[in-house]
C-alpha atoms as a PDB file:
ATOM      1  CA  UNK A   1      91.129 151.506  85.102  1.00  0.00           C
ATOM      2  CA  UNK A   2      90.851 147.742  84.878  1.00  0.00           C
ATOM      3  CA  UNK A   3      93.843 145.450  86.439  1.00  0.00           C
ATOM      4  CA  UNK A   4      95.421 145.111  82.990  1.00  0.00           C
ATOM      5  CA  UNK A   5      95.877 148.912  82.775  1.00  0.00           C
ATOM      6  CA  UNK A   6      97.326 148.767  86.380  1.00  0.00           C
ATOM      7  CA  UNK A   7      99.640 146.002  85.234  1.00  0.00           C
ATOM      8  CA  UNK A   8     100.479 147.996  82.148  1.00  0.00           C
ATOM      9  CA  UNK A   9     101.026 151.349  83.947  1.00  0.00           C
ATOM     10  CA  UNK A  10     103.310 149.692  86.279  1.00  0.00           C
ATOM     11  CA  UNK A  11     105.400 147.949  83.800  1.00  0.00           C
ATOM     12  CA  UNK A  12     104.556 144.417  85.136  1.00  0.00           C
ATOM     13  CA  UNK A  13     103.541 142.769  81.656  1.00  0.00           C
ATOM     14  CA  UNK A  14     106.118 141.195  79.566  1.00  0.00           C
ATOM     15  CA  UNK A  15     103.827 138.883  77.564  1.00  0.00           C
ATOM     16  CA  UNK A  16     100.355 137.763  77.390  1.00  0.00           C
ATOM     17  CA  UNK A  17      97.875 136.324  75.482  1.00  0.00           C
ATOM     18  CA  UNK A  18      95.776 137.683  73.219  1.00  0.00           C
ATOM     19  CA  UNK A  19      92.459 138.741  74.161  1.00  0.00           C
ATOM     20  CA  UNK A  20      93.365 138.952  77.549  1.00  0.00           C
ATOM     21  CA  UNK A  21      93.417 142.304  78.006  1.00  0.00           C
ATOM     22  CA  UNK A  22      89.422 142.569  77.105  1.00  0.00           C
ATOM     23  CA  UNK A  23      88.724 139.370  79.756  1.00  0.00           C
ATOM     24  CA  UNK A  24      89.826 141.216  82.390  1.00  0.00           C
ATOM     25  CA  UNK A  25      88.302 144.544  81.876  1.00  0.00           C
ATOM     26  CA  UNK A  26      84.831 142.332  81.374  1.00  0.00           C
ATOM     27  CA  UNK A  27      84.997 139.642  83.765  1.00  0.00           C
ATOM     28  CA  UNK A  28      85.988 138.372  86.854  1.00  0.00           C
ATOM     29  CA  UNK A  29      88.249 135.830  86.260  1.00  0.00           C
ATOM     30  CA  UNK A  30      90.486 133.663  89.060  1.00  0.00           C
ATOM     31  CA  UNK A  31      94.210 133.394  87.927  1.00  0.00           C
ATOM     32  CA  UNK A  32      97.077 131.376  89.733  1.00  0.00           C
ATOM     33  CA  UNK A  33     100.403 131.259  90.461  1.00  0.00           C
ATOM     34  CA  UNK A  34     103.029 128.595  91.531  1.00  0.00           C
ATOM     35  CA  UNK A  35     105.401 129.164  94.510  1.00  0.00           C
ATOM     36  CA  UNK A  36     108.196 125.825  94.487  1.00  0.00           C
ATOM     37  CA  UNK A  37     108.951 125.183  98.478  1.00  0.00           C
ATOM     38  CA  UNK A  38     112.241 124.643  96.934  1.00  0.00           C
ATOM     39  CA  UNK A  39     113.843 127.296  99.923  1.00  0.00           C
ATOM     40  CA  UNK A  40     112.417 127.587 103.510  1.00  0.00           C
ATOM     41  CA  UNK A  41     111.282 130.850 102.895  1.00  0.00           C
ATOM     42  CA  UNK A  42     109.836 133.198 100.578  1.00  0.00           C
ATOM     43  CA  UNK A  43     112.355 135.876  99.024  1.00  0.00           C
ATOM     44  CA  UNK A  44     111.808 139.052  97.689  1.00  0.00           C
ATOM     45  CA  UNK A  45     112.249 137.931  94.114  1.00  0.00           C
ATOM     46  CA  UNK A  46     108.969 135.899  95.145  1.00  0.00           C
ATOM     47  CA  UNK A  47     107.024 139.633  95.888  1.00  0.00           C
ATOM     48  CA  UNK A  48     107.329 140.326  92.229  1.00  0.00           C
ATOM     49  CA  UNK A  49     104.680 137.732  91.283  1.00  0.00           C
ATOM     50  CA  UNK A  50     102.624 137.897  94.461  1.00  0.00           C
ATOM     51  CA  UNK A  51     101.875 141.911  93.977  1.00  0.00           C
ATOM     52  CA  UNK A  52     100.379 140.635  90.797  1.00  0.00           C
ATOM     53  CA  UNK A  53      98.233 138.693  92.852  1.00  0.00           C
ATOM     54  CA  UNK A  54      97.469 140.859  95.313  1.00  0.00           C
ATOM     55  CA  UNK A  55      96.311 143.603  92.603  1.00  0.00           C
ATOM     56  CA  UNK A  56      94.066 140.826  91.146  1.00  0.00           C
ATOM     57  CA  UNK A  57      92.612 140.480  93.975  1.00  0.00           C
ATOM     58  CA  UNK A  58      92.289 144.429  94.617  1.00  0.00           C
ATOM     59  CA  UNK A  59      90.526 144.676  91.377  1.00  0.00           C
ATOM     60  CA  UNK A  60      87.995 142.071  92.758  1.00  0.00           C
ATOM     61  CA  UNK A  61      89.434 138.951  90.698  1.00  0.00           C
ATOM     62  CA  UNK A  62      90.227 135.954  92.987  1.00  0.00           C
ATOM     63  CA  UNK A  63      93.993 134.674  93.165  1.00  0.00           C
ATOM     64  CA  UNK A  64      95.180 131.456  93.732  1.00  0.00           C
ATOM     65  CA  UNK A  65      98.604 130.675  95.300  1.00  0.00           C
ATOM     66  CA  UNK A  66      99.547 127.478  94.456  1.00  0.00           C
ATOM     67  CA  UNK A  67     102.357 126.213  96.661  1.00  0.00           C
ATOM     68  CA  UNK A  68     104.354 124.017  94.669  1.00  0.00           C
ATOM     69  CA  UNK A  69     105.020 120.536  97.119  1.00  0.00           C
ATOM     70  CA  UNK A  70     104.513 117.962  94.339  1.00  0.00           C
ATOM     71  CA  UNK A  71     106.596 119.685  91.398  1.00  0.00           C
ATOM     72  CA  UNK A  72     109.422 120.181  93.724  1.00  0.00           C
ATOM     73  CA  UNK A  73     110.419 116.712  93.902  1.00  0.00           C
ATOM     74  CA  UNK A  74     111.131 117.155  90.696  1.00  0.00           C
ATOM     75  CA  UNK A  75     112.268 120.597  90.027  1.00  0.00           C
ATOM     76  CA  UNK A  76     111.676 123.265  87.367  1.00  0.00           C
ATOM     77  CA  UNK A  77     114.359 123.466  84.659  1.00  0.00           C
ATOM     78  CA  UNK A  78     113.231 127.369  83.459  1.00  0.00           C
ATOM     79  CA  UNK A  79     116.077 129.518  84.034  1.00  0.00           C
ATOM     80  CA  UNK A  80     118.272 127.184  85.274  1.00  0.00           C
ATOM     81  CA  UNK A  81     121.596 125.715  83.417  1.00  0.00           C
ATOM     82  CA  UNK A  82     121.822 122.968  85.985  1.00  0.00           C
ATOM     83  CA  UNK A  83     119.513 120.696  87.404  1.00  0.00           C
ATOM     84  CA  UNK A  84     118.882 121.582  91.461  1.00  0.00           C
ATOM     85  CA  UNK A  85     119.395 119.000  94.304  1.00  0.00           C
ATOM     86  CA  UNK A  86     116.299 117.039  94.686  1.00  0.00           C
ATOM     87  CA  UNK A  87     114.936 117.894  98.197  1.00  0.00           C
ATOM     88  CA  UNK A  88     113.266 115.066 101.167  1.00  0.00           C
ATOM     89  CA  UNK A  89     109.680 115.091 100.989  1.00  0.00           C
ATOM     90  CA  UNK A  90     110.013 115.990 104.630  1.00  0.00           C
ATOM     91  CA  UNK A  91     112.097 119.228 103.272  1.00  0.00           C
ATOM     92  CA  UNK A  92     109.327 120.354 101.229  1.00  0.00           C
ATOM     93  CA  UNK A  93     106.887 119.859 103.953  1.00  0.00           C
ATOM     94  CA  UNK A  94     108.552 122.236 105.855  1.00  0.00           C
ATOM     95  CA  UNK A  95     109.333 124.734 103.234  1.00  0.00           C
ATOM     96  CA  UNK A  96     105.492 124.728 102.303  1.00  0.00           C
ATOM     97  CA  UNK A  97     104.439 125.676 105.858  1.00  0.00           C
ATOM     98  CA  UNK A  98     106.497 129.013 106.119  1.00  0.00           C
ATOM     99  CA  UNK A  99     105.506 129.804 102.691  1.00  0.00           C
ATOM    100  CA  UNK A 100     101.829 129.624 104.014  1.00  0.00           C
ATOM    101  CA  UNK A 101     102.511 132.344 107.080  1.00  0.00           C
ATOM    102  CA  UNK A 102     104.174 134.156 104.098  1.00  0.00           C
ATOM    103  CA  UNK A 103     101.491 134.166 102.115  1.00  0.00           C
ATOM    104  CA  UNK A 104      98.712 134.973 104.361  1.00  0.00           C
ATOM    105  CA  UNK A 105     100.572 138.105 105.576  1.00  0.00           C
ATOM    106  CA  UNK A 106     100.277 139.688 101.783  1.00  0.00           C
ATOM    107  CA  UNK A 107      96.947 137.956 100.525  1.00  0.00           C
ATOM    108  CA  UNK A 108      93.028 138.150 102.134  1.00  0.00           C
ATOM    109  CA  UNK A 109      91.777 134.744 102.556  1.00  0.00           C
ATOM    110  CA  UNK A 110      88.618 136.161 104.445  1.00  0.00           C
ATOM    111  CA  UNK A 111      87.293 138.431 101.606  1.00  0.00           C
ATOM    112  CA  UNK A 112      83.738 138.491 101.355  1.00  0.00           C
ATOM    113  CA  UNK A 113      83.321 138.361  97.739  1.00  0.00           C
ATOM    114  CA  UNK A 114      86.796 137.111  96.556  1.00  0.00           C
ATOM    115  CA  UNK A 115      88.785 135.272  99.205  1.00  0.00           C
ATOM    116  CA  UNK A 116      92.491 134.543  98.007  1.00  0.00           C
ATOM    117  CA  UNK A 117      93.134 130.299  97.707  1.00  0.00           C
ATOM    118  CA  UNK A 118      95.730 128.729  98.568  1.00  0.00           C
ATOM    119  CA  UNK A 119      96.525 125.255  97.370  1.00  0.00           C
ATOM    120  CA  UNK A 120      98.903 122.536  97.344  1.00  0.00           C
ATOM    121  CA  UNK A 121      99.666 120.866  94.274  1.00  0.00           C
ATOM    122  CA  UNK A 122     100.960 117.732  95.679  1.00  0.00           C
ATOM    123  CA  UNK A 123      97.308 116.980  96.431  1.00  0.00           C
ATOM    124  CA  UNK A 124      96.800 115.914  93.366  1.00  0.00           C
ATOM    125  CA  UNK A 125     100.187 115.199  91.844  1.00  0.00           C
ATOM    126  CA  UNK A 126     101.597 112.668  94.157  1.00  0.00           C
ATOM    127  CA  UNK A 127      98.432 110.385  93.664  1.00  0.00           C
ATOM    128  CA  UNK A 128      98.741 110.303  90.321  1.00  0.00           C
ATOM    129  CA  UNK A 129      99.430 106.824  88.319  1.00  0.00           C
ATOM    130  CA  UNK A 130     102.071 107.019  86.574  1.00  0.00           C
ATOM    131  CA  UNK A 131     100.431 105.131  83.388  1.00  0.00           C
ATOM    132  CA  UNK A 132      97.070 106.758  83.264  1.00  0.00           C
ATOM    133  CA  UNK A 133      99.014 110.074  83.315  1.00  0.00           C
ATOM    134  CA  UNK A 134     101.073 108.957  80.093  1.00  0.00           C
ATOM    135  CA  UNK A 135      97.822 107.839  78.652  1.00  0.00           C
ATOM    136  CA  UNK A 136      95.440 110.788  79.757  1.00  0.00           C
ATOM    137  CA  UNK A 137      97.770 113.535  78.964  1.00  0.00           C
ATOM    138  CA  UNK A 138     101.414 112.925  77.912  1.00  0.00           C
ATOM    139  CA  UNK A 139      99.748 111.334  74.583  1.00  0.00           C
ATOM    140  CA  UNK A 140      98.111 115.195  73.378  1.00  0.00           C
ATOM    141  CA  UNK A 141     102.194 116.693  73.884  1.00  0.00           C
ATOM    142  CA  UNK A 142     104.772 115.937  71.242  1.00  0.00           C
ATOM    143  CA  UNK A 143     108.635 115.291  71.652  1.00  0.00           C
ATOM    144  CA  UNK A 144     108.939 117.864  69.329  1.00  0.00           C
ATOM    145  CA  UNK A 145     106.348 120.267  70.826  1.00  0.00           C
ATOM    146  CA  UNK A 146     108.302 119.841  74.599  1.00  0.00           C
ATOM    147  CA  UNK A 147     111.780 120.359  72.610  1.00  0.00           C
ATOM    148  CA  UNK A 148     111.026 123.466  71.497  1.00  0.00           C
ATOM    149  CA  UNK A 149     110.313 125.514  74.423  1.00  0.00           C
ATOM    150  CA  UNK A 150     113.157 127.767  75.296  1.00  0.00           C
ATOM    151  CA  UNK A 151     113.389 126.077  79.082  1.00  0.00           C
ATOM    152  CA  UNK A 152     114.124 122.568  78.070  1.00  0.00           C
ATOM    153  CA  UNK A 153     116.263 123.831  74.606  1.00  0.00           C
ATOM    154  CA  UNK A 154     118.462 126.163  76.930  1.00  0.00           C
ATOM    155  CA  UNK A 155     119.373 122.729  79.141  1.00  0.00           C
ATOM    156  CA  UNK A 156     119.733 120.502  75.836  1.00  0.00           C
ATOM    157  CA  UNK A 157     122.804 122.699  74.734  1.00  0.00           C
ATOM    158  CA  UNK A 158     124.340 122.672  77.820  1.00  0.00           C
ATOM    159  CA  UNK A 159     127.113 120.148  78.399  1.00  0.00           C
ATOM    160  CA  UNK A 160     124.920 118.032  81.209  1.00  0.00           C
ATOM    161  CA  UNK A 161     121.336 118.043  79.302  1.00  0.00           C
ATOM    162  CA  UNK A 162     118.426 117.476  81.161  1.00  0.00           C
ATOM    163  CA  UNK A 163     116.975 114.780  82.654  1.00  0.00           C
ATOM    164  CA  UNK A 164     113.861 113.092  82.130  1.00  0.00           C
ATOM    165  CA  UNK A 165     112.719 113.887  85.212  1.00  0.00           C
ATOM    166  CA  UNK A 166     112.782 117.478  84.763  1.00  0.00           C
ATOM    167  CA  UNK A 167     112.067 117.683  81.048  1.00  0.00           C
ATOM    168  CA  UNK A 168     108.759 115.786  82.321  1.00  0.00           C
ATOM    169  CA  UNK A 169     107.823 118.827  84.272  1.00  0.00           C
ATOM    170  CA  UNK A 170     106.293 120.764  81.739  1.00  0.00           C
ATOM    171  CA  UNK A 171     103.794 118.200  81.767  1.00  0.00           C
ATOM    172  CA  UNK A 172     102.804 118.760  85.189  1.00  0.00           C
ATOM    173  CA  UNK A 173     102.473 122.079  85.561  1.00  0.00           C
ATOM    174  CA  UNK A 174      99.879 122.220  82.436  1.00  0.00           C
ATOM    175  CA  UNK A 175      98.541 119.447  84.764  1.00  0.00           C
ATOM    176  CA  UNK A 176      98.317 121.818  87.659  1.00  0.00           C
ATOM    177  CA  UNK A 177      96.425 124.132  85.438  1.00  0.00           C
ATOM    178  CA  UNK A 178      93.957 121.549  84.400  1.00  0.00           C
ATOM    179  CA  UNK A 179      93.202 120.493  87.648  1.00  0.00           C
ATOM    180  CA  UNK A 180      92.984 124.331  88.722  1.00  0.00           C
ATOM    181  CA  UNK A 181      90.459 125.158  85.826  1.00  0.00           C
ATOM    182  CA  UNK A 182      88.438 122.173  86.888  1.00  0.00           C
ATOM    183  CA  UNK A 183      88.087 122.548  90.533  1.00  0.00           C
ATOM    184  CA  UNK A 184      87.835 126.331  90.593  1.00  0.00           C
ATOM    185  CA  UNK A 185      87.158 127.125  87.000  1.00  0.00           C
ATOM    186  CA  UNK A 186      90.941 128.943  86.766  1.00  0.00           C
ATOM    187  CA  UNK A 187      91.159 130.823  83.461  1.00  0.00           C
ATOM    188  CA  UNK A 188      94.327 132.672  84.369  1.00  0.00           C
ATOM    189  CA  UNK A 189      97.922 131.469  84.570  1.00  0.00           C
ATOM    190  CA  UNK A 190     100.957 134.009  85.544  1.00  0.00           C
ATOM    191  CA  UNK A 191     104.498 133.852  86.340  1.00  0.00           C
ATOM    192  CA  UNK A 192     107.968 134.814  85.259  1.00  0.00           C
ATOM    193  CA  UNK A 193     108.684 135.394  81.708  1.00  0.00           C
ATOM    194  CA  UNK A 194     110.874 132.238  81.822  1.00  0.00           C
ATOM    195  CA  UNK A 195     107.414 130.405  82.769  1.00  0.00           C
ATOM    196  CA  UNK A 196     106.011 131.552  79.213  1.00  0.00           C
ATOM    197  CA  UNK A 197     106.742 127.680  77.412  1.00  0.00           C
ATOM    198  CA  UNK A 198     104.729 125.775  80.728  1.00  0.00           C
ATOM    199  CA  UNK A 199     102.139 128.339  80.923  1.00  0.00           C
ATOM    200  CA  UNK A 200     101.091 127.542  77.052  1.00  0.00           C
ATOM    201  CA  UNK A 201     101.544 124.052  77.181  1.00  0.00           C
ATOM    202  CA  UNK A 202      98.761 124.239  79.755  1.00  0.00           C
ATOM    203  CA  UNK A 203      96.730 126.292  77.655  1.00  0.00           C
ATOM    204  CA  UNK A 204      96.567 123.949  75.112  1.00  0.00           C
ATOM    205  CA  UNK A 205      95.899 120.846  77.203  1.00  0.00           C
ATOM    206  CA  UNK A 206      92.884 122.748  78.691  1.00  0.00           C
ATOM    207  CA  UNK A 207      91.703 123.446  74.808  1.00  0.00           C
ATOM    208  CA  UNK A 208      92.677 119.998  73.669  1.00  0.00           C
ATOM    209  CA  UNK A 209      90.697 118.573  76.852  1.00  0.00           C
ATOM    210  CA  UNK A 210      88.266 120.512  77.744  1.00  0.00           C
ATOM    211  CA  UNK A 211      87.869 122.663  74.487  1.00  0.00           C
ATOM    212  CA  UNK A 212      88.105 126.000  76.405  1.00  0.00           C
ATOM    213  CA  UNK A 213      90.202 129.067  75.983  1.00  0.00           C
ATOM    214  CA  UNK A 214      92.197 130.165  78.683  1.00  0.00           C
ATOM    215  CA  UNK A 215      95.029 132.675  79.102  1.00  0.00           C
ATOM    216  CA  UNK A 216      98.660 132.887  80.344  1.00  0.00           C
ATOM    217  CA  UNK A 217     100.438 136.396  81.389  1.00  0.00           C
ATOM    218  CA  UNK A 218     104.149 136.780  82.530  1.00  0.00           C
ATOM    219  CA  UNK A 219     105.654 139.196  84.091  1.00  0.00           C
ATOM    220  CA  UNK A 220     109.364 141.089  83.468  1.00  0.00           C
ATOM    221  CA  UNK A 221     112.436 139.242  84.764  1.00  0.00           C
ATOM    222  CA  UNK A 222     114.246 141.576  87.142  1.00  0.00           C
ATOM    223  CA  UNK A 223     117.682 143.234  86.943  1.00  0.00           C
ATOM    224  CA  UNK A 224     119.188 145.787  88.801  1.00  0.00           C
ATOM    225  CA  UNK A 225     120.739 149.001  86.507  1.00  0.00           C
ATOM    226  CA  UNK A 226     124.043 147.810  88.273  1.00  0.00           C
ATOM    227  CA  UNK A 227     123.357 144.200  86.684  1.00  0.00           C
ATOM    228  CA  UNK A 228     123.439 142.211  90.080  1.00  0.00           C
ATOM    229  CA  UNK A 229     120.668 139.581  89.763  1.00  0.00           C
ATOM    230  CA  UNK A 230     117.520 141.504  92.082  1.00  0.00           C
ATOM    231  CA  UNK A 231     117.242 139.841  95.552  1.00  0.00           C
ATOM    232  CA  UNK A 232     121.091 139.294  96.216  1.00  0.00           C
ATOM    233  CA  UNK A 233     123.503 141.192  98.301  1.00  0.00           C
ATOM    234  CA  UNK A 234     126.826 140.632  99.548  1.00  0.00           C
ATOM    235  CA  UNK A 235     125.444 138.921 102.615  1.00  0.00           C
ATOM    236  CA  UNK A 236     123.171 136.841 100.224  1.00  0.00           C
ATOM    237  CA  UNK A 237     119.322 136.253  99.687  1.00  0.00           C
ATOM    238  CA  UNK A 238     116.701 138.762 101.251  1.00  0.00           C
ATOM    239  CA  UNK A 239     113.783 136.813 102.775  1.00  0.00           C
ATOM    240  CA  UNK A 240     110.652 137.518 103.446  1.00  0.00           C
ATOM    241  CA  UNK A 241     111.104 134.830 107.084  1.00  0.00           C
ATOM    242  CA  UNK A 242     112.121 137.461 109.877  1.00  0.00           C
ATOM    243  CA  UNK A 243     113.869 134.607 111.506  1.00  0.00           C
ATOM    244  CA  UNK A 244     116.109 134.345 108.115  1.00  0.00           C
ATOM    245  CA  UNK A 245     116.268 138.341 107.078  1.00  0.00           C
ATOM    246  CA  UNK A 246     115.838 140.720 110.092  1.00  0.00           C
ATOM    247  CA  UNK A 247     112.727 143.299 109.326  1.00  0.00           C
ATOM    248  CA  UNK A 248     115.754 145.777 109.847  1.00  0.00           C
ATOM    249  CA  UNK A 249     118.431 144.060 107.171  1.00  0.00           C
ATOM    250  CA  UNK A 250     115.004 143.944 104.690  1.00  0.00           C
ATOM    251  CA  UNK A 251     114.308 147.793 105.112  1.00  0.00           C
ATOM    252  CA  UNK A 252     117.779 148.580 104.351  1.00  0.00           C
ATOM    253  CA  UNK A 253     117.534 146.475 101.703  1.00  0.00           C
ATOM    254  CA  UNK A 254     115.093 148.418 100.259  1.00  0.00           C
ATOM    255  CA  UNK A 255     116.697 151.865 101.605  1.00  0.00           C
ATOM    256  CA  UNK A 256     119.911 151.127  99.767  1.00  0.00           C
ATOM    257  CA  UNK A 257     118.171 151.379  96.084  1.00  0.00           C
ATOM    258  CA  UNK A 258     119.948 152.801  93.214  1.00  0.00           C
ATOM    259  CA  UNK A 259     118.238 156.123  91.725  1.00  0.00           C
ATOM    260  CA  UNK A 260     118.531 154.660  88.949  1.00  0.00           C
ATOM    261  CA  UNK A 261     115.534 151.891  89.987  1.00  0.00           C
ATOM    262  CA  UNK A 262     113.855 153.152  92.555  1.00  0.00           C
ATOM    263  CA  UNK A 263     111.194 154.727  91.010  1.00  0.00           C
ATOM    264  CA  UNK A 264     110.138 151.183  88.957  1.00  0.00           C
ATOM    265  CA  UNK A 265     110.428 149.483  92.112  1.00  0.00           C
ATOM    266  CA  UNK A 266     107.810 151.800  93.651  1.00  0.00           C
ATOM    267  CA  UNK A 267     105.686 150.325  90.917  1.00  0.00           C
ATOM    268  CA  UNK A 268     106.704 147.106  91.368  1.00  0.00           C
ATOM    269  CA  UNK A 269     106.084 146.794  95.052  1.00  0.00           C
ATOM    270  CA  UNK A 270     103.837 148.907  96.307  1.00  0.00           C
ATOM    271  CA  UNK A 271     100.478 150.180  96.441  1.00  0.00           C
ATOM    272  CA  UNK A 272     100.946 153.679  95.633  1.00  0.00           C
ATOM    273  CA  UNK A 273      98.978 155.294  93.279  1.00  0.00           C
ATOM    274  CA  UNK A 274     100.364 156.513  90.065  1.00  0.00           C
ATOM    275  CA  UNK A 275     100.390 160.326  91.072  1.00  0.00           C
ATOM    276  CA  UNK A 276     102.345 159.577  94.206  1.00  0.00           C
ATOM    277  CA  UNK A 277     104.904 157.873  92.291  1.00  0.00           C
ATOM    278  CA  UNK A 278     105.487 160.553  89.871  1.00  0.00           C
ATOM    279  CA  UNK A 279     105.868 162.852  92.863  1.00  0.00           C
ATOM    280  CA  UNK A 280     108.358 160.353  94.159  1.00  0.00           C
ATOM    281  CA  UNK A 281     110.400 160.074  90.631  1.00  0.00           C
ATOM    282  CA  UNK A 282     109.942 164.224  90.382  1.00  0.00           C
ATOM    283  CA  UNK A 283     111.661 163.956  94.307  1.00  0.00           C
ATOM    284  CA  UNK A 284     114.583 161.204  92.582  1.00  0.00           C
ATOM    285  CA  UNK A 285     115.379 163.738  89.663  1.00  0.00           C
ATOM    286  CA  UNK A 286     115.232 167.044  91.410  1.00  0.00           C
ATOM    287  CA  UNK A 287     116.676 166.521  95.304  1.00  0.00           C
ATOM    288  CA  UNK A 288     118.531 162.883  94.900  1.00  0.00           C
ATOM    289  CA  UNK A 289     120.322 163.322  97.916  1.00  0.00           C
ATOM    290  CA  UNK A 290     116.898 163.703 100.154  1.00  0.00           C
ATOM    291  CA  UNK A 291     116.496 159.752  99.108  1.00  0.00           C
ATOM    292  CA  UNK A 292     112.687 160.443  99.578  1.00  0.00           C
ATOM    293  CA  UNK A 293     111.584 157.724  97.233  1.00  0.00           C
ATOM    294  CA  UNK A 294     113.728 155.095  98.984  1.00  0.00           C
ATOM    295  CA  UNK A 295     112.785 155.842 101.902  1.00  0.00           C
ATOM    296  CA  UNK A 296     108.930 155.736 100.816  1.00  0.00           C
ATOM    297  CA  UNK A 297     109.936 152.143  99.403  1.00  0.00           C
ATOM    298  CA  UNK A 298     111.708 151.124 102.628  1.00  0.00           C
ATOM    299  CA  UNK A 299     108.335 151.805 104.349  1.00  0.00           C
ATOM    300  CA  UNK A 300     106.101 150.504 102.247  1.00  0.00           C
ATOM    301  CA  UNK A 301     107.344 147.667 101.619  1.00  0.00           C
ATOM    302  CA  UNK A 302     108.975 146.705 105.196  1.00  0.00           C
ATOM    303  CA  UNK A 303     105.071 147.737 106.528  1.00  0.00           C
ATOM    304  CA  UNK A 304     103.400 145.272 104.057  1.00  0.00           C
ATOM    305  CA  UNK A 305     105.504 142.478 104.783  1.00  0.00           C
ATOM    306  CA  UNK A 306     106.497 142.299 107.966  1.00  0.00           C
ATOM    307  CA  UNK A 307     104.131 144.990 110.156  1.00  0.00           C
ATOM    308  CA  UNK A 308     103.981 148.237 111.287  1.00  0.00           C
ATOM    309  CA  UNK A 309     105.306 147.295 114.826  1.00  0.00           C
ATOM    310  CA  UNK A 310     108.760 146.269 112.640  1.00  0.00           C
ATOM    311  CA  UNK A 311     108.698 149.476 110.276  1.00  0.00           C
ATOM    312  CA  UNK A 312     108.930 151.690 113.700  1.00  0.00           C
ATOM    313  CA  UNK A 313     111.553 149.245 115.041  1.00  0.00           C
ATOM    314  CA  UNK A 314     113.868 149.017 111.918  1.00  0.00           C
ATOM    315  CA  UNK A 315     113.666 152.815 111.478  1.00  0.00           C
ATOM    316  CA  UNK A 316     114.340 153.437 114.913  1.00  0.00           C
ATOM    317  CA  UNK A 317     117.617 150.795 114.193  1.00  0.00           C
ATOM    318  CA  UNK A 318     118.286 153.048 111.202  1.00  0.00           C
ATOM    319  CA  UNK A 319     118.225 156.778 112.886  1.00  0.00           C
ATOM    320  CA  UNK A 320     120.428 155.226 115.946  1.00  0.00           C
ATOM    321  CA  UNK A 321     122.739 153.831 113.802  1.00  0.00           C
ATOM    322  CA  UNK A 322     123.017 156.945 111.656  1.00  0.00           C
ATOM    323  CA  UNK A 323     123.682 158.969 115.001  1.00  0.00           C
ATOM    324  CA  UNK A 324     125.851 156.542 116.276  1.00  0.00           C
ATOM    325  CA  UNK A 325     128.065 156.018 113.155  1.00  0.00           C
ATOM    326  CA  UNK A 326     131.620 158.039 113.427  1.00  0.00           C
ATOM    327  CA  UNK A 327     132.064 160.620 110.992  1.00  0.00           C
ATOM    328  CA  UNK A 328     134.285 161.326 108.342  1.00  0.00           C
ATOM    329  CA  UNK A 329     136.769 162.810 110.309  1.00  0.00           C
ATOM    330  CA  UNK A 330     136.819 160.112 113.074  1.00  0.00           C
END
């Protein structure tokens, strides 16, 4: 099995491009993905795309994490009917040092053979002069070409529009990937499906520029079978920062999935082979009320992220709570 099959088996492709599929079963290729500091932490909407970076790298491929510090001062209109506050630069700053901890927890930047990057786009985006930018690569984008992806259409027919400064973003991030393919000859680009219109715009500045074919791959949007948006609770977000979501609030988290999902978030976010899983979804159909696959998720997931030493302390938090709890009758 090549990493395509693993993304396929899991149910972690939603589009790519063609001939993809046969690159990665043939090569090794490096492949990136953007993080926006936009938040001080990482959430677990966020472990989505880095799994598919840390199977990459599994697979011997090398991921890049690209921490986002220059396109968040000016923010990404995908999936958003609104445009978002425009953080300090100090802000940011902050926001892209816990993402880095994050990061380093769930990636291996001391492989031998295929260390994981990580990178910081405002390196190279908040140099940049504002006319030899026009000149160099606005002039190979059309009006017409930038109106017709489905982020900056979706904001047009709202009520407020967008602005030019995030309509202008599309520009960067094909930036970011023709920087990436230069300095570490990047041939990959993932992300959300709502990423699909940025990814191809920088596949075709690297073909207009550099006359080389590269590839683009998103992955599902989540939703819950209840239809709350994945990631939100009644108490709010679920972060991957201890300090902001307690290791024993994240296993519960996690704990508390419907039947209905569990079994595709076992794919999703964890390592598990494929035979373990369809034990797992055999467990979900046959003894429901054992919860065997959520608890398997609780402590796979709650290990990866935050430790072992926290997966014994948030189950221990779990089975005294459960003791201590009143019953029914009480």
């Amino acid at each position: 099995m090549n990493v395509f099959e693993e993304f396929q088996w899991r149910g972690m492709i939603y589009d790519a491009t063609e001939g993809l599929k046969e690159v990665l079963a043939t090569q090794k290729v490096t492949a990136y993905i953007g993080f926006d500091p936009t938040a001080p932490s990482l959430q677990v909407g966020n472990l989505f795309a880095i799994m598919a970076l840390v199977h990459l790298q599994r697979y011997g491929h090398t991921p890049i994490a690209v921490v986002g510090g220059g396109t968040a001062l000016i923010g990404d209109p995908s999936g958003k009917d609104k445009e978002r506050p425009l953080l300090s630069k100090e802000q940011i700053e902050r926001n892209v040092e816990g993402m880095r901890e994050q990061l380093s927890r769930l990636l291996d930047f001391e492989a031998k053979s295929n260390p994981a990057l990580l990178v910081n786009n405002a390196d190279w985006l908040t140099p940049l002069n504002l006319i030899d930018f026009l000149r160099d690569v606005g002039k190979f984008f059309t009006v017409n070409y930038m109106l017709a992806k489905e982020s900056v259409r979706r904001r047009i027919e709202q009520e407020e529009g967008i602005s030019f400064t995030e309509f202008s973003y599309m520009l960067l991030q094909a930036y970011d990937f023709l920087v990436l393919y230069d300095r570490y000859n990047c041939t990959l680009q993932m992300g959300g499906s709502d990423q699909w219109g940025n990814i191809t715009a920088g596949i075709d500045l690297i073909r207009r520029l550099r006359g080389a074919r590269v590839h683009g791959l998103v992955l599902p949007l989540i939703t819950s079978a209840s239809g709350v948006k994945f990631g939100k609770t009644e108490a709010g977000t679920v972060w991957l920062d201890p300090e902001l979501t307690s290791p024993y609030k994240f296993y519960q988290f996690w704990l508390n999935t419907d039947d209905r999902d569990v079994v595709q978030y076992l794919k999703y976010f964890t390592l598990l082979p494929k035979e373990r899983i369809e034990e797992l979804e055999q467990a979900v159909a046959t003894a429901p009320e054992k919860r065997e696959a959520q608890r398997t998720l609780a402590r796979e997931v709650t290990r990866m992220v935050h430790g072992e030493d926290a997966l014994v302390r948030a189950e221990r938090a779990s089975i005294c709570l459960l003791y201590t709890s009143p019953s029914p009758r009480d």
